[in-house]
C-alpha atoms as a PDB file:
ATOM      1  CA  UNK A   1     102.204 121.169  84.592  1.00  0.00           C
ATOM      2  CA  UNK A   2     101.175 118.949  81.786  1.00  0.00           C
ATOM      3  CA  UNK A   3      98.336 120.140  79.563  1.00  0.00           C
ATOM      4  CA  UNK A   4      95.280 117.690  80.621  1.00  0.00           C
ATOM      5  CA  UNK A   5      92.390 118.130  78.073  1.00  0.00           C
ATOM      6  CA  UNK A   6      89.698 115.534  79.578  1.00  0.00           C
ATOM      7  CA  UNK A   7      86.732 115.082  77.762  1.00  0.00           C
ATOM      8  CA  UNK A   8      84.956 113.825  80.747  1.00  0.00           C
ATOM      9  CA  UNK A   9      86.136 114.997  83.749  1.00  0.00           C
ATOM     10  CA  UNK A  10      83.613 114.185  86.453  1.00  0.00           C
ATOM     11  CA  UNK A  11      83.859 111.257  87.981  1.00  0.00           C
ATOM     12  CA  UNK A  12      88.079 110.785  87.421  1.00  0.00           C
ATOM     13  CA  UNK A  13      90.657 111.971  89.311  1.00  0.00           C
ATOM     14  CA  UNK A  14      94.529 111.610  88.108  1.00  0.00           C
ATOM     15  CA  UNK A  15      96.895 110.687  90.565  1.00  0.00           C
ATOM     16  CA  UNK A  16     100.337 112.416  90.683  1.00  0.00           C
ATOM     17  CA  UNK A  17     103.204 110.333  92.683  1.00  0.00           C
ATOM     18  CA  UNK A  18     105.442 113.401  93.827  1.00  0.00           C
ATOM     19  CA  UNK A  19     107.983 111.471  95.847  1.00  0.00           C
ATOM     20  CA  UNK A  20     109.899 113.726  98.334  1.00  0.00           C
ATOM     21  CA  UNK A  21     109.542 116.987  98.057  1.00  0.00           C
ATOM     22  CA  UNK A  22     109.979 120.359  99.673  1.00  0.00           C
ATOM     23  CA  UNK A  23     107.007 122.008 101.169  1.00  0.00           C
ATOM     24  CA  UNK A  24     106.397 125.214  99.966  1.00  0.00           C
ATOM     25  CA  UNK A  25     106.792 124.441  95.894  1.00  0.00           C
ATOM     26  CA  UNK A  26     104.070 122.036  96.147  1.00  0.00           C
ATOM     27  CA  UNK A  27     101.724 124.986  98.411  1.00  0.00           C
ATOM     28  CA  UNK A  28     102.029 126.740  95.620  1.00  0.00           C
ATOM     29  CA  UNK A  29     101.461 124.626  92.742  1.00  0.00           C
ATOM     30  CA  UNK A  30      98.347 123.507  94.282  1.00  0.00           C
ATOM     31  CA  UNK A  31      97.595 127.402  95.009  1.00  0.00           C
ATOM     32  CA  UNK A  32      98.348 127.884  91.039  1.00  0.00           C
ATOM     33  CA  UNK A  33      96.230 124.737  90.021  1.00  0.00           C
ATOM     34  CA  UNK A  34      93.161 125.680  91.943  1.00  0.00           C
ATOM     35  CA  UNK A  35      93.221 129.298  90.902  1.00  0.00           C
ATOM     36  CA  UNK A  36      94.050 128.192  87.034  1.00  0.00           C
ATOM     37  CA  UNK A  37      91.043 125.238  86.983  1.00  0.00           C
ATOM     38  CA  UNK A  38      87.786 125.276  85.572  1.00  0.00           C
ATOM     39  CA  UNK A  39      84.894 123.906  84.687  1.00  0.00           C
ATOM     40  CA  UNK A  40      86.161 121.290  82.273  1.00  0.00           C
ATOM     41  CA  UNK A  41      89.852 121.021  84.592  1.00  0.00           C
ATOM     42  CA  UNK A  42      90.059 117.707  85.685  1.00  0.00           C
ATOM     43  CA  UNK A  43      90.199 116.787  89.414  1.00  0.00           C
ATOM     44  CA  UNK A  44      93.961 115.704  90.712  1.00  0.00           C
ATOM     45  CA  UNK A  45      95.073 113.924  93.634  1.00  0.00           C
ATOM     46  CA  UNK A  46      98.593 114.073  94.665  1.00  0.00           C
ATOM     47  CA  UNK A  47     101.092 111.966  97.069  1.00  0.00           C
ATOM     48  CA  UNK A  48     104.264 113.389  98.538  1.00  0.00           C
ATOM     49  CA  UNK A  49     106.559 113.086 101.318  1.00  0.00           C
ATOM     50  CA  UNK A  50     107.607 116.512 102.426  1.00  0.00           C
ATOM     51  CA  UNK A  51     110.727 117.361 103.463  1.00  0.00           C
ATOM     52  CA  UNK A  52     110.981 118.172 107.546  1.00  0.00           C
ATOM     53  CA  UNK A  53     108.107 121.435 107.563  1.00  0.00           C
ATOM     54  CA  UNK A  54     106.092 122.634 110.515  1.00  0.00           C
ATOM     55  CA  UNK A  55     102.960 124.457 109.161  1.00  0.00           C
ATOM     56  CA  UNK A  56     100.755 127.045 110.795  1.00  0.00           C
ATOM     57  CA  UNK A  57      96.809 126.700 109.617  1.00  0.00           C
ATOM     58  CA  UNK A  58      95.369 130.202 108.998  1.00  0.00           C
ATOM     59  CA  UNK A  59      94.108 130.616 112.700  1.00  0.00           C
ATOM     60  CA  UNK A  60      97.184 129.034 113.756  1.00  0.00           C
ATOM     61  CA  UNK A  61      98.877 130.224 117.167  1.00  0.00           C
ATOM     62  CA  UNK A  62     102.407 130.782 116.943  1.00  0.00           C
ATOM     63  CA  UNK A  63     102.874 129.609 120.863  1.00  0.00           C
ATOM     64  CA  UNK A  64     101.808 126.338 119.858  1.00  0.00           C
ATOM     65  CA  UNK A  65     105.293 126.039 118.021  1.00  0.00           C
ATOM     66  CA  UNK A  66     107.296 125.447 120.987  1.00  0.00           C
ATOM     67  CA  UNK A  67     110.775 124.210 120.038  1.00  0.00           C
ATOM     68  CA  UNK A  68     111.056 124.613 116.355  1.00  0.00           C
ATOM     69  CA  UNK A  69     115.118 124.206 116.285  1.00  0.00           C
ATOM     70  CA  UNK A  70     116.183 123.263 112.624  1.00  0.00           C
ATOM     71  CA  UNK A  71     112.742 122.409 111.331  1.00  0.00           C
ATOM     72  CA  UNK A  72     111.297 125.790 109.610  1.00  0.00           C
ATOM     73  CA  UNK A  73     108.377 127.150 110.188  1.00  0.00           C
ATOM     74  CA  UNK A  74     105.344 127.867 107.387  1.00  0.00           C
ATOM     75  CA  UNK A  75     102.360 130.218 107.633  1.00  0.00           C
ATOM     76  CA  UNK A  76      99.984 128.416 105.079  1.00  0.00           C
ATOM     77  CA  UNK A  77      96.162 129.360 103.940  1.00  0.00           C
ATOM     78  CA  UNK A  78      94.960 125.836 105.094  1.00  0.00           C
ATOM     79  CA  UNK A  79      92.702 125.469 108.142  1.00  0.00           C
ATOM     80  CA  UNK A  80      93.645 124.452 111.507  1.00  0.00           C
ATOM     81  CA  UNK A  81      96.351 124.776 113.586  1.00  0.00           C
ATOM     82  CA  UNK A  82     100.100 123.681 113.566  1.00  0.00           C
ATOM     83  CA  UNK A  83     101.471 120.044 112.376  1.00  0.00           C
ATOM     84  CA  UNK A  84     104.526 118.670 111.162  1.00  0.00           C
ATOM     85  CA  UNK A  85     105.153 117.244 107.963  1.00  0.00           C
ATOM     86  CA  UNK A  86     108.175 115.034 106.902  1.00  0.00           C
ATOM     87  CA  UNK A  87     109.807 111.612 106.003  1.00  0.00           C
ATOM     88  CA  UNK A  88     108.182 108.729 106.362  1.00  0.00           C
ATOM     89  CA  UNK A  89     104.723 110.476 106.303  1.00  0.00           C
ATOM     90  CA  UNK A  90     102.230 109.815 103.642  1.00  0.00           C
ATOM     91  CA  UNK A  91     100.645 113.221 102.466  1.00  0.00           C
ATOM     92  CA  UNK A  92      97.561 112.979 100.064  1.00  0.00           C
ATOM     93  CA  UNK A  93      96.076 116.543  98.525  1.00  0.00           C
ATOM     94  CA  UNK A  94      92.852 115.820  96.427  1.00  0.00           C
ATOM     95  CA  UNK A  95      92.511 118.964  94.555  1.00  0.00           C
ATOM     96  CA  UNK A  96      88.920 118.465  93.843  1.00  0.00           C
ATOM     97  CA  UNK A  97      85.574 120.233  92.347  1.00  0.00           C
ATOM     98  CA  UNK A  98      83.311 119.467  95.188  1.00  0.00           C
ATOM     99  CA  UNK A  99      80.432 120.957  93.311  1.00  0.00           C
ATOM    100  CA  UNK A 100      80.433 118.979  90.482  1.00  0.00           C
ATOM    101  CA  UNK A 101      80.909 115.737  92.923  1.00  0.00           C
ATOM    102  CA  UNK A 102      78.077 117.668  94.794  1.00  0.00           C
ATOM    103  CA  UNK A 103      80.258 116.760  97.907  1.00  0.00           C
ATOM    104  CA  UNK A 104      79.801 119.350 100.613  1.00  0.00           C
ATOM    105  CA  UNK A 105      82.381 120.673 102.923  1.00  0.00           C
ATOM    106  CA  UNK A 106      81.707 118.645 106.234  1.00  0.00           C
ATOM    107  CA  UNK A 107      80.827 115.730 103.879  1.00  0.00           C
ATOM    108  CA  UNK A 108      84.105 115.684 102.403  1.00  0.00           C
ATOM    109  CA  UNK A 109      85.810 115.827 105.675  1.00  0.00           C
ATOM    110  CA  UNK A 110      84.039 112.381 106.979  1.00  0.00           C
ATOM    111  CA  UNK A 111      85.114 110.829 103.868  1.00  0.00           C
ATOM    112  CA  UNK A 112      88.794 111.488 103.997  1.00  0.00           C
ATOM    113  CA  UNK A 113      88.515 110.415 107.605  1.00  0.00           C
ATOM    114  CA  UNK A 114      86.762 107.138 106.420  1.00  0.00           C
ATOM    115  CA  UNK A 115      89.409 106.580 103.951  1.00  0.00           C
ATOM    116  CA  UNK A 116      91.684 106.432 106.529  1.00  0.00           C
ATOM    117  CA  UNK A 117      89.672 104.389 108.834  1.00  0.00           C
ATOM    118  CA  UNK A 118      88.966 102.125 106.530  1.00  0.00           C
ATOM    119  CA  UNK A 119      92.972 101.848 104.957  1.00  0.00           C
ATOM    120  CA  UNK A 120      94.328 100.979 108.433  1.00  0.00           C
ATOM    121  CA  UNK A 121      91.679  97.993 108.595  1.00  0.00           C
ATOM    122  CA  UNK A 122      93.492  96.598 106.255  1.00  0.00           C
ATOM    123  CA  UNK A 123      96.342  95.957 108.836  1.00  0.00           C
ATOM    124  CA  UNK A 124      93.206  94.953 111.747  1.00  0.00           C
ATOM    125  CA  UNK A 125      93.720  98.824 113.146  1.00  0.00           C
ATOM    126  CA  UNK A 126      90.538  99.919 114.684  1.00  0.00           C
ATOM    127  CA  UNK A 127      90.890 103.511 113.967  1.00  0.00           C
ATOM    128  CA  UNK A 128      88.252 106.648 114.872  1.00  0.00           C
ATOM    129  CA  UNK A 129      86.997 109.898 114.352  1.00  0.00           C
ATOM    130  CA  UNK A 130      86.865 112.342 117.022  1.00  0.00           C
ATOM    131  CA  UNK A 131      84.317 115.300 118.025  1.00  0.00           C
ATOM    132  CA  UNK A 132      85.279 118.245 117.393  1.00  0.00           C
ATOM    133  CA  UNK A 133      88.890 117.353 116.433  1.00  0.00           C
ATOM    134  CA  UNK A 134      89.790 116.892 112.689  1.00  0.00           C
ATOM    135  CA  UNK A 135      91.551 113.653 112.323  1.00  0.00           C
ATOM    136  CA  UNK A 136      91.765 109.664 112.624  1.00  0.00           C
ATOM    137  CA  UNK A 137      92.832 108.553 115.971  1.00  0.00           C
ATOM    138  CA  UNK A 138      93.632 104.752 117.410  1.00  0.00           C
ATOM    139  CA  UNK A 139      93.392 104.457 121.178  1.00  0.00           C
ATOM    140  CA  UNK A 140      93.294 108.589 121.267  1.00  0.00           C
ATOM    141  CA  UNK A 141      96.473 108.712 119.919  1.00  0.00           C
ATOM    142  CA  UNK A 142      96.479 110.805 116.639  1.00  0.00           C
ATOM    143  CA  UNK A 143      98.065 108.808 113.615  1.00  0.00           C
ATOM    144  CA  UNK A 144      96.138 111.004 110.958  1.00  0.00           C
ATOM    145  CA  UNK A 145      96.117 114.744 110.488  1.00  0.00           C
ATOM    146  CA  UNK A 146      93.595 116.709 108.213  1.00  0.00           C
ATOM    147  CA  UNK A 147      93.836 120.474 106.853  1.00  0.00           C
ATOM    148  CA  UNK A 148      91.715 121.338 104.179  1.00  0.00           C
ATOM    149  CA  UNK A 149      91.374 124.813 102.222  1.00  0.00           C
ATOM    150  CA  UNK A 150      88.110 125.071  99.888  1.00  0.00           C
ATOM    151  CA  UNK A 151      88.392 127.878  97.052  1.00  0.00           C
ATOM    152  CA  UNK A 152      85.362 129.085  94.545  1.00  0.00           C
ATOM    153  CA  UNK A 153      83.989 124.710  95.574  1.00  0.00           C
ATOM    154  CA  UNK A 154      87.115 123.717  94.708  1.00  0.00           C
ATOM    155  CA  UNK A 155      89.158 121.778  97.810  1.00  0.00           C
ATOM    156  CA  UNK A 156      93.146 122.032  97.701  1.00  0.00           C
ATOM    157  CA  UNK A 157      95.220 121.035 100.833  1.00  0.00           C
ATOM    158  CA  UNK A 158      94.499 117.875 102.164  1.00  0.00           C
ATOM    159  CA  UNK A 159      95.472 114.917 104.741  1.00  0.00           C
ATOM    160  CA  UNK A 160      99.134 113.734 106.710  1.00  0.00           C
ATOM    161  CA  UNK A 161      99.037 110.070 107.213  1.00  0.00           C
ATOM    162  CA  UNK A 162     101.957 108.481 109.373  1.00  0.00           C
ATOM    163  CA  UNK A 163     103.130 105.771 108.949  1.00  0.00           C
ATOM    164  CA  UNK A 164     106.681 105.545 109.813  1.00  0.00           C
ATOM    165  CA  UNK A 165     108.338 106.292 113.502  1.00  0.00           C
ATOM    166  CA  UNK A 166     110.362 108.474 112.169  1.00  0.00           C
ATOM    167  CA  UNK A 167     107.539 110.411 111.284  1.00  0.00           C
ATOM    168  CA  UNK A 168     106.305 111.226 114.844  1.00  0.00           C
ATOM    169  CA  UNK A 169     109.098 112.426 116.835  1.00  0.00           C
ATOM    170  CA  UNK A 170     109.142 116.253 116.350  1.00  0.00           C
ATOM    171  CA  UNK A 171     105.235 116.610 117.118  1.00  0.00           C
ATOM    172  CA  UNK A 172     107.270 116.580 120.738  1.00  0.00           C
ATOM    173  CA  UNK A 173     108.141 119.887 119.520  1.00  0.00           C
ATOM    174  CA  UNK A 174     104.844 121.364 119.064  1.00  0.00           C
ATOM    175  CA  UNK A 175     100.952 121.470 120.593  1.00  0.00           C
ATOM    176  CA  UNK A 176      99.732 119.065 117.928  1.00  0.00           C
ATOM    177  CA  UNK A 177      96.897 120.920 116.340  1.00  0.00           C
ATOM    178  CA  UNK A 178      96.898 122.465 118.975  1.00  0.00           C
ATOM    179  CA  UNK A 179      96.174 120.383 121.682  1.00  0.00           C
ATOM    180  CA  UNK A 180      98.946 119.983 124.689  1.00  0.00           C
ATOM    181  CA  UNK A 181     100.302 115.931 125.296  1.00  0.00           C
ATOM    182  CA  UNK A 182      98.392 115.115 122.058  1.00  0.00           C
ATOM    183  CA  UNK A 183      99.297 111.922 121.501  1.00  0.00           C
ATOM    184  CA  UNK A 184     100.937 111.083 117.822  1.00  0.00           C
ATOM    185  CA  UNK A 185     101.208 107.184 116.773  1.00  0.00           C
ATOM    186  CA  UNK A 186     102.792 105.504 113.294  1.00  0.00           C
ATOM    187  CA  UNK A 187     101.463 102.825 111.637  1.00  0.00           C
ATOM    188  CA  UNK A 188     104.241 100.963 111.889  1.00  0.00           C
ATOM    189  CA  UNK A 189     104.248 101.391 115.620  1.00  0.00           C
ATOM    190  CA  UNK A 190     100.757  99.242 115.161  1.00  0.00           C
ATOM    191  CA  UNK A 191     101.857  96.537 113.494  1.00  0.00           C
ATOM    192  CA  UNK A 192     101.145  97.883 110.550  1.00  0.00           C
ATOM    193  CA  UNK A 193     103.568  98.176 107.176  1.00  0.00           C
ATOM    194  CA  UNK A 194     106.906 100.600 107.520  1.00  0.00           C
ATOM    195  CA  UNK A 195     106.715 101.871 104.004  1.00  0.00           C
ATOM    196  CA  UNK A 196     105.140 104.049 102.401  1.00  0.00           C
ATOM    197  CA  UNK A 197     104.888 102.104  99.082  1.00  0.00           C
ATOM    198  CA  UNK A 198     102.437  99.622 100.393  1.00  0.00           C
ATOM    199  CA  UNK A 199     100.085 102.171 102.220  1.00  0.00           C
ATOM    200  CA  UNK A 200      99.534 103.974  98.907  1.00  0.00           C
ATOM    201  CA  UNK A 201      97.466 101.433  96.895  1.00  0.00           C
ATOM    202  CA  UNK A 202      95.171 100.491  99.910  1.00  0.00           C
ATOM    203  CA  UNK A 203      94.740 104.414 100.811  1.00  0.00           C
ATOM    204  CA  UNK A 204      94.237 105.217  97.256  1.00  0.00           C
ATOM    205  CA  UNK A 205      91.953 102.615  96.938  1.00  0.00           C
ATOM    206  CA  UNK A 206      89.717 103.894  99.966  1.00  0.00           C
ATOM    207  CA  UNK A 207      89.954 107.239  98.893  1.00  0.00           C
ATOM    208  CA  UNK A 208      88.397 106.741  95.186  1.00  0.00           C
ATOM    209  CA  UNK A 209      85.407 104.679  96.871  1.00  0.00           C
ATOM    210  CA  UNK A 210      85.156 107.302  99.000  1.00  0.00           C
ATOM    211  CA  UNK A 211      84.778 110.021  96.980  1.00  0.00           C
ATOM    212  CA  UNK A 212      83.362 108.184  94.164  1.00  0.00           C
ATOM    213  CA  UNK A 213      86.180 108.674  91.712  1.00  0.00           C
ATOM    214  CA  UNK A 214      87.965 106.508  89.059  1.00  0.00           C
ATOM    215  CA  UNK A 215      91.750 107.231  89.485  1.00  0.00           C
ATOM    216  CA  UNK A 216      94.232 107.127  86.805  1.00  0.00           C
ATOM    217  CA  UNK A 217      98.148 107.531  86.806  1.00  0.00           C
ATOM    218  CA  UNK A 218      99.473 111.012  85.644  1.00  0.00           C
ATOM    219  CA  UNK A 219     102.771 111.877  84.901  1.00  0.00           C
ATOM    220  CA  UNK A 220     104.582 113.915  87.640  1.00  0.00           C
ATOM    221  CA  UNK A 221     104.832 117.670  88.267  1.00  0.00           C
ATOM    222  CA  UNK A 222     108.126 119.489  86.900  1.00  0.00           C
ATOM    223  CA  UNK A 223     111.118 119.659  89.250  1.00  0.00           C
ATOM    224  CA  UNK A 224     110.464 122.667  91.972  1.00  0.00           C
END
């Protein structure tokens, strides 16, 4: 990764456009970058589209994988239980100091959720939390997944947005988070935009208000 020597890092976040990538090299970066930062390390936030990757939270239940077929399968050190990534899903990982933003955990949760909430009013998508369930959901169908791994107050991991059709079929193959006939909707299905391109300003947007961050562009990560 590029050197980043920030004289002020609090308060700014860069943002690194991935593009598609594969799952696991990106785990692992992240892994690397949280265990590498510190106190001066500015805070990242990255956007990717993974290549077709079911992953297993760290209390995840391998019968909730029920017809894997091509698709491998990931054991990863993020919480919750199993999802699906892949094309034409928007994945965001802030890799942030939430002590320095004095965010706490559960905090931090409701504001990616409200990030959400408030991108897909944008397209006049009345969108929700839900008790007890991790997520963003429109007419208790699931359209937003969250996963979230916090390491010496620094968060890694992060939040599965879909927003193409494409996006939702093999969560037929799996308990989504593990919950049986979970429901699993695109934005696109809504009305809303069918490419990822114009969801990332408006989430990015919502996600810097949120957490109270100015974002700048970064260069990308090497080549996995």
């Amino acid at each position: 990764m590029d050197p980043l020597t920030p004289t002020n890092p609090a308060g700014t976040a860069i943002v690194r456009d991935l593009g598609r990538r594969a799952y696991a090299p990106v785990w692992r970066a992240m892994q690397a970058f949280t265990d590498a930062r510190d106190d001066a390390t500015q805070d990242e936030l990255w956007l990717v589209e993974h290549d077709p990757v079911f992953t297993l939270g760290q209390a995840g239940k391998p019968e909730h994988v029920l017809m894997p077929g091509e698709i491998p399968v990931l054991h990863v050190d993020r919480g919750g239980q199993v999802t699906y990534h892949g094309p034409g899903q928007l994945v965001a990982y802030p890799l942030l100091d939430l002590k320095r933003l004095k965010i706490g955990v559960r905090d931090y949760v409701c504001k990616i959720e409200q990030a959400v909430i408030d991108t897909l009013a944008e397209w006049n998508i009345d969108a929700a939390r839900k008790a007890g369930a991790p997520g963003v959901y429109v007419a208790g169908a699931k359209i937003a997944s969250l996963g979230i791994r916090v390491r010496r107050g620094c968060s890694f991991h992060g939040l599965a947005f879909n927003i193409t059709g494409e996006s939702t079929p093999p969560f037929a193959r799996i308990n989504p988070c593990g919950y049986a006939g979970l429901q699993v909707v695109a934005l696109d299905d809504l009305g809303g935009p069918g490419g990822l391109e114009a969801v990332k300003p408006v989430l990015l947007a919502q996600l810097g208000r949120q957490l109270g961050l100015a974002l700048q562009p970064g260069t990308t990560l090497p080549a996995a």
